[in-house]
N, C-alpha and C. Protein backbone atom coordinates (compact mmCIF):
# COMPACT_ATOMS: atom_id res chain seq x y z
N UNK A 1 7.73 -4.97 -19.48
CA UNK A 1 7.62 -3.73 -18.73
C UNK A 1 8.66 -3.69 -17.61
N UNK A 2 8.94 -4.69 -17.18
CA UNK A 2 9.70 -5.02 -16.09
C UNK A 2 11.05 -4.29 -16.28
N UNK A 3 11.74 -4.91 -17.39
CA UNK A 3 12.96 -4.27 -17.80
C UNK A 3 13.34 -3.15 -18.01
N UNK A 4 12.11 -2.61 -18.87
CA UNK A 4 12.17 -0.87 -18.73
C UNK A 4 12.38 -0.21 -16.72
N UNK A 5 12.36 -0.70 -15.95
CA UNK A 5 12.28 -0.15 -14.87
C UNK A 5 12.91 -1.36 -13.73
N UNK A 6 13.61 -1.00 -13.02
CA UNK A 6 14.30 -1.62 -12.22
C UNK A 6 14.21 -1.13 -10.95
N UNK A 7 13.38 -1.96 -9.76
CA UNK A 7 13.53 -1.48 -8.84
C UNK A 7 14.62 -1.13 -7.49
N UNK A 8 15.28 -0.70 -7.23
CA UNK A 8 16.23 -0.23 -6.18
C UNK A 8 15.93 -0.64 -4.74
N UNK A 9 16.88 -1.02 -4.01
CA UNK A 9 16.78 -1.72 -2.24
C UNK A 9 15.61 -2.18 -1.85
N UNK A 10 14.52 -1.49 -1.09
CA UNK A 10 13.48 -1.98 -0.90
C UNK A 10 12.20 -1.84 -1.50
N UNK A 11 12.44 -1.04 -2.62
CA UNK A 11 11.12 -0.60 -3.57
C UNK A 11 10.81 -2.03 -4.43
N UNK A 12 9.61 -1.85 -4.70
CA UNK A 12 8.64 -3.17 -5.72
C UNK A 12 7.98 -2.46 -6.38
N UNK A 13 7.63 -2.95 -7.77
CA UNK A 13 6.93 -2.00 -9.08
C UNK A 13 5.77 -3.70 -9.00
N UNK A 14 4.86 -2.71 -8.98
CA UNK A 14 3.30 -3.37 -9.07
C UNK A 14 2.38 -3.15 -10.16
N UNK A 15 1.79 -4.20 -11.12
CA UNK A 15 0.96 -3.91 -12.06
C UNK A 15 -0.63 -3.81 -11.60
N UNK A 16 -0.85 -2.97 -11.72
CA UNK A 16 -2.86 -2.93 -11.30
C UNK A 16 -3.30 -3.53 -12.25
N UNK A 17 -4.14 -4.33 -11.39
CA UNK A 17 -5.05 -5.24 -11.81
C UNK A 17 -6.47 -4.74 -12.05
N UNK A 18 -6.96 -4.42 -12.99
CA UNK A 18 -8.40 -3.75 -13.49
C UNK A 18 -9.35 -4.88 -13.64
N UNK A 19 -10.58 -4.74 -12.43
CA UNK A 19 -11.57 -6.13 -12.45
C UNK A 19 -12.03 -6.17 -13.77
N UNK A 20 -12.71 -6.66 -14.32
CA UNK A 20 -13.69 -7.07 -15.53
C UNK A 20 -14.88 -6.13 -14.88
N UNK A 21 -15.28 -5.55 -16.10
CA UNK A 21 -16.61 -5.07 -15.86
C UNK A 21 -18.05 -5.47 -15.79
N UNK A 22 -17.80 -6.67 -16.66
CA UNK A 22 -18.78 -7.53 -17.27
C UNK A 22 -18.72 -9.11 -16.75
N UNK A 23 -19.23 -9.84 -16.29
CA UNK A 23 -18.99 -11.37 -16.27
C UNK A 23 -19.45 -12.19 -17.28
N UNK A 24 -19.14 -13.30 -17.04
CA UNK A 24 -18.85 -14.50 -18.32
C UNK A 24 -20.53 -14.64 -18.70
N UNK A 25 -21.53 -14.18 -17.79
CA UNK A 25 -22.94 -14.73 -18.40
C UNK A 25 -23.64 -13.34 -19.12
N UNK A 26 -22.89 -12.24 -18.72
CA UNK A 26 -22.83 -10.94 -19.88
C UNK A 26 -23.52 -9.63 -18.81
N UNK A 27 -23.61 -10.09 -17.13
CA UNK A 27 -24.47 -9.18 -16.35
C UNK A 27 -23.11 -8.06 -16.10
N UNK A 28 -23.61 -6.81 -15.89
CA UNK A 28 -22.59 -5.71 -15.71
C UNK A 28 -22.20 -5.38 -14.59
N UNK A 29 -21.44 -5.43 -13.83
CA UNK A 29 -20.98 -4.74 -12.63
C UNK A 29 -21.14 -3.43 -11.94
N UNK A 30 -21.36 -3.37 -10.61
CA UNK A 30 -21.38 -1.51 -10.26
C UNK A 30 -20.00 -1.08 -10.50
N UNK A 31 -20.25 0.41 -10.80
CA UNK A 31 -18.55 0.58 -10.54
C UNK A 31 -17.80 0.61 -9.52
N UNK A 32 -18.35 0.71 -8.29
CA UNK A 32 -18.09 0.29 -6.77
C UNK A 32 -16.60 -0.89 -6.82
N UNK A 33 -17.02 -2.01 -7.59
CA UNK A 33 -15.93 -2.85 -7.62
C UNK A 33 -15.05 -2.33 -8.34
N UNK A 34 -14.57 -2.10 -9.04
CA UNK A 34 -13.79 -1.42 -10.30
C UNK A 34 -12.63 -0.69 -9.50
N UNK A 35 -13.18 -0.07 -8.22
CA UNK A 35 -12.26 0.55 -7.24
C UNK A 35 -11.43 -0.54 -6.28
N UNK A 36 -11.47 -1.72 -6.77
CA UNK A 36 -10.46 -2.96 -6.00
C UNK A 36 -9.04 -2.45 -5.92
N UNK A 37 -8.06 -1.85 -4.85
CA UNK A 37 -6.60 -1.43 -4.88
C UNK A 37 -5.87 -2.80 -5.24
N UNK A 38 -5.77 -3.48 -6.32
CA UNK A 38 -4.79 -5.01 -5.87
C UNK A 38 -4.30 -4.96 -7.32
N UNK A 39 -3.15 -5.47 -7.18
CA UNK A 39 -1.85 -5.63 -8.46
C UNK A 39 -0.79 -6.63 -7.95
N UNK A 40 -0.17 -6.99 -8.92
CA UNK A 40 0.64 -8.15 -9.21
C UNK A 40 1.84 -7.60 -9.53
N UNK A 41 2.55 -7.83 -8.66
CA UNK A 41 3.93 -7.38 -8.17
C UNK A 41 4.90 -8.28 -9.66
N UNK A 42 5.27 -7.29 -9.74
CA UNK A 42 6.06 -7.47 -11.51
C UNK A 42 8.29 -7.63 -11.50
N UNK A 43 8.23 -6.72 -10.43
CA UNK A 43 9.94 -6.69 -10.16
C UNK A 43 10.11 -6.04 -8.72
N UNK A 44 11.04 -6.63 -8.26
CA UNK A 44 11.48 -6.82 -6.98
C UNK A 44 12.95 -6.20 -6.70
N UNK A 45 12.96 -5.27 -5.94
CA UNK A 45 14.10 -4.73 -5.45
C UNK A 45 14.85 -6.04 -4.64
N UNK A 46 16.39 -5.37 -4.50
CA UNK A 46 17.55 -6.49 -3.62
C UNK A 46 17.15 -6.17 -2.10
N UNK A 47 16.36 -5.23 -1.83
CA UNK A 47 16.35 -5.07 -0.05
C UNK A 47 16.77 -4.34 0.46
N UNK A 48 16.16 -3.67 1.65
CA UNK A 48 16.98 -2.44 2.27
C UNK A 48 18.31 -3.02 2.92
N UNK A 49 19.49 -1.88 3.62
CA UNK A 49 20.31 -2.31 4.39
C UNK A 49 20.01 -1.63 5.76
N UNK A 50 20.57 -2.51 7.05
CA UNK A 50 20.75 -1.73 8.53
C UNK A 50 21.61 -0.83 8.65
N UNK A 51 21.37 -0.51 9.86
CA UNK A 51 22.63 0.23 10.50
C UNK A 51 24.06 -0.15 10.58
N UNK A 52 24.53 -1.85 10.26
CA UNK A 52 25.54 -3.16 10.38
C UNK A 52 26.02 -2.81 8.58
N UNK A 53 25.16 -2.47 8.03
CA UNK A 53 25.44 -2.79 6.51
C UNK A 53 24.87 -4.35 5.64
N UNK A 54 24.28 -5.30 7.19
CA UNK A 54 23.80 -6.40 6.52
C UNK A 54 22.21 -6.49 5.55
N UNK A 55 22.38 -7.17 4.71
CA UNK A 55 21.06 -6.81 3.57
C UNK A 55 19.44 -7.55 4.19
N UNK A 56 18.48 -6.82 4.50
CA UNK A 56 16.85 -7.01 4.84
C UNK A 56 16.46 -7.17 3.34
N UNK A 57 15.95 -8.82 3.30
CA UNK A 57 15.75 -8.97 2.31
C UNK A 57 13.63 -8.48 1.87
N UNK A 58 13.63 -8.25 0.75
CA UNK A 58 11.85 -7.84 0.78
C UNK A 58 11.36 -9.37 1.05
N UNK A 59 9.75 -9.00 1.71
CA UNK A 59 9.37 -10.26 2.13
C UNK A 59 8.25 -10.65 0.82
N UNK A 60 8.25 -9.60 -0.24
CA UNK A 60 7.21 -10.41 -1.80
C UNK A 60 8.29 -10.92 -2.61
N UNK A 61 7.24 -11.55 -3.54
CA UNK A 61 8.54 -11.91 -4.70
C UNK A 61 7.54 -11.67 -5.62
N UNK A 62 8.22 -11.50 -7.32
CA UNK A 62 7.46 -11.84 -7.88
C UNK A 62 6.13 -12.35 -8.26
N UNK A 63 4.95 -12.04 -8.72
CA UNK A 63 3.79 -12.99 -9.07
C UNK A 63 3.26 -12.57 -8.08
N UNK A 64 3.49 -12.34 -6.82
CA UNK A 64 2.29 -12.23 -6.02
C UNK A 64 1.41 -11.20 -6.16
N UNK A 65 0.12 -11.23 -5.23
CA UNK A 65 -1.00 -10.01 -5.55
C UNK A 65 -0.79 -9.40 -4.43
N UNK A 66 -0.76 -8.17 -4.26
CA UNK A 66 -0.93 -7.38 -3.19
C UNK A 66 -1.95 -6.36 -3.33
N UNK A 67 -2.33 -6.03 -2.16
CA UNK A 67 -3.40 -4.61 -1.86
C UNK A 67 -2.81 -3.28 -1.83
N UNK A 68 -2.88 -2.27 -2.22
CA UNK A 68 -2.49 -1.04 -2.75
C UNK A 68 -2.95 -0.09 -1.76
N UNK A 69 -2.22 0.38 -1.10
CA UNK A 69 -2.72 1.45 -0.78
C UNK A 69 -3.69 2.93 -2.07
N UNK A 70 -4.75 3.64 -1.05
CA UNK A 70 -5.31 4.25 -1.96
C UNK A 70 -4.35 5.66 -2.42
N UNK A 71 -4.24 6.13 -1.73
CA UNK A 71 -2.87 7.44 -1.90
C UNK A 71 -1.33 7.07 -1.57
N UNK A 72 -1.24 6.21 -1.54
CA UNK A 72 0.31 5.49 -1.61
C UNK A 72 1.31 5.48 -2.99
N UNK A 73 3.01 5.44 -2.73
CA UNK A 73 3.70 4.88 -4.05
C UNK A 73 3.45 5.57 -4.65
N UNK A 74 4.30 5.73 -5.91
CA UNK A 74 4.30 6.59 -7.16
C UNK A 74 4.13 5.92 -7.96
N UNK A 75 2.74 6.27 -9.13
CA UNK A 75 1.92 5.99 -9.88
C UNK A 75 2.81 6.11 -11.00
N UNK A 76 3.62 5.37 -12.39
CA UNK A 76 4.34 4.88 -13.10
C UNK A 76 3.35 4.91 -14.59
N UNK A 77 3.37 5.27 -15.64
CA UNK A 77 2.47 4.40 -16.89
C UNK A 77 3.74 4.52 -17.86
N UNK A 78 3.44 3.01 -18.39
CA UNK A 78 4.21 2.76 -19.28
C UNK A 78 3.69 1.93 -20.10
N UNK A 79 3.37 2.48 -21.36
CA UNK A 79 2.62 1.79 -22.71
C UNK A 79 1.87 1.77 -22.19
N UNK A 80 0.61 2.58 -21.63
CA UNK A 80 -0.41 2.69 -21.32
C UNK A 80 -1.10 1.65 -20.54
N UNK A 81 -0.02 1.07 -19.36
CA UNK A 81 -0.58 0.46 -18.34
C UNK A 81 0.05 1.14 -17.20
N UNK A 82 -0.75 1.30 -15.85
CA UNK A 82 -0.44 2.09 -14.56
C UNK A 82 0.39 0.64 -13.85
């Protein structure tokens, strides 16, 4: 997915992470949780620049999980993942 989309200076493309509905002993979840904002940062922009022209590098990398804003970022689907 990554490749299809490349992020630019300081932008990051994030995969949402959808909890499990169900746990391993088979009890069901409210949907309350289901609303968790957190995804796994998939591709990483090179960083904004200053006013100097020198490069601010992003402070995620790859792999990590982050928290989502709820009305934040532009919402992306590709092969039917957000």
């Amino acid at each position: 997915m990554a490749r299809r989309l490349i992020p630019l200076f300081d932008r990051i493309l994030i995969e949402k992470i959808v909890p499990p509905a169900k746990t391993n002993s088979g009890i069901l979840l409210p949907e309350k949780t289901s609303k968790l904002n957190t995804g796994k940062v998939v591709a990483v922009g090179q960083g904004g620049r200053d006013r100097d022209g020198k490069l601010i590098p992003v402070h995620v990398k790859e792999g990590d999980t982050v928290l989502l804003p709820e009305y934040g970022g532009t919402e992306v689907k590709l092969a039917d993942k957000e």
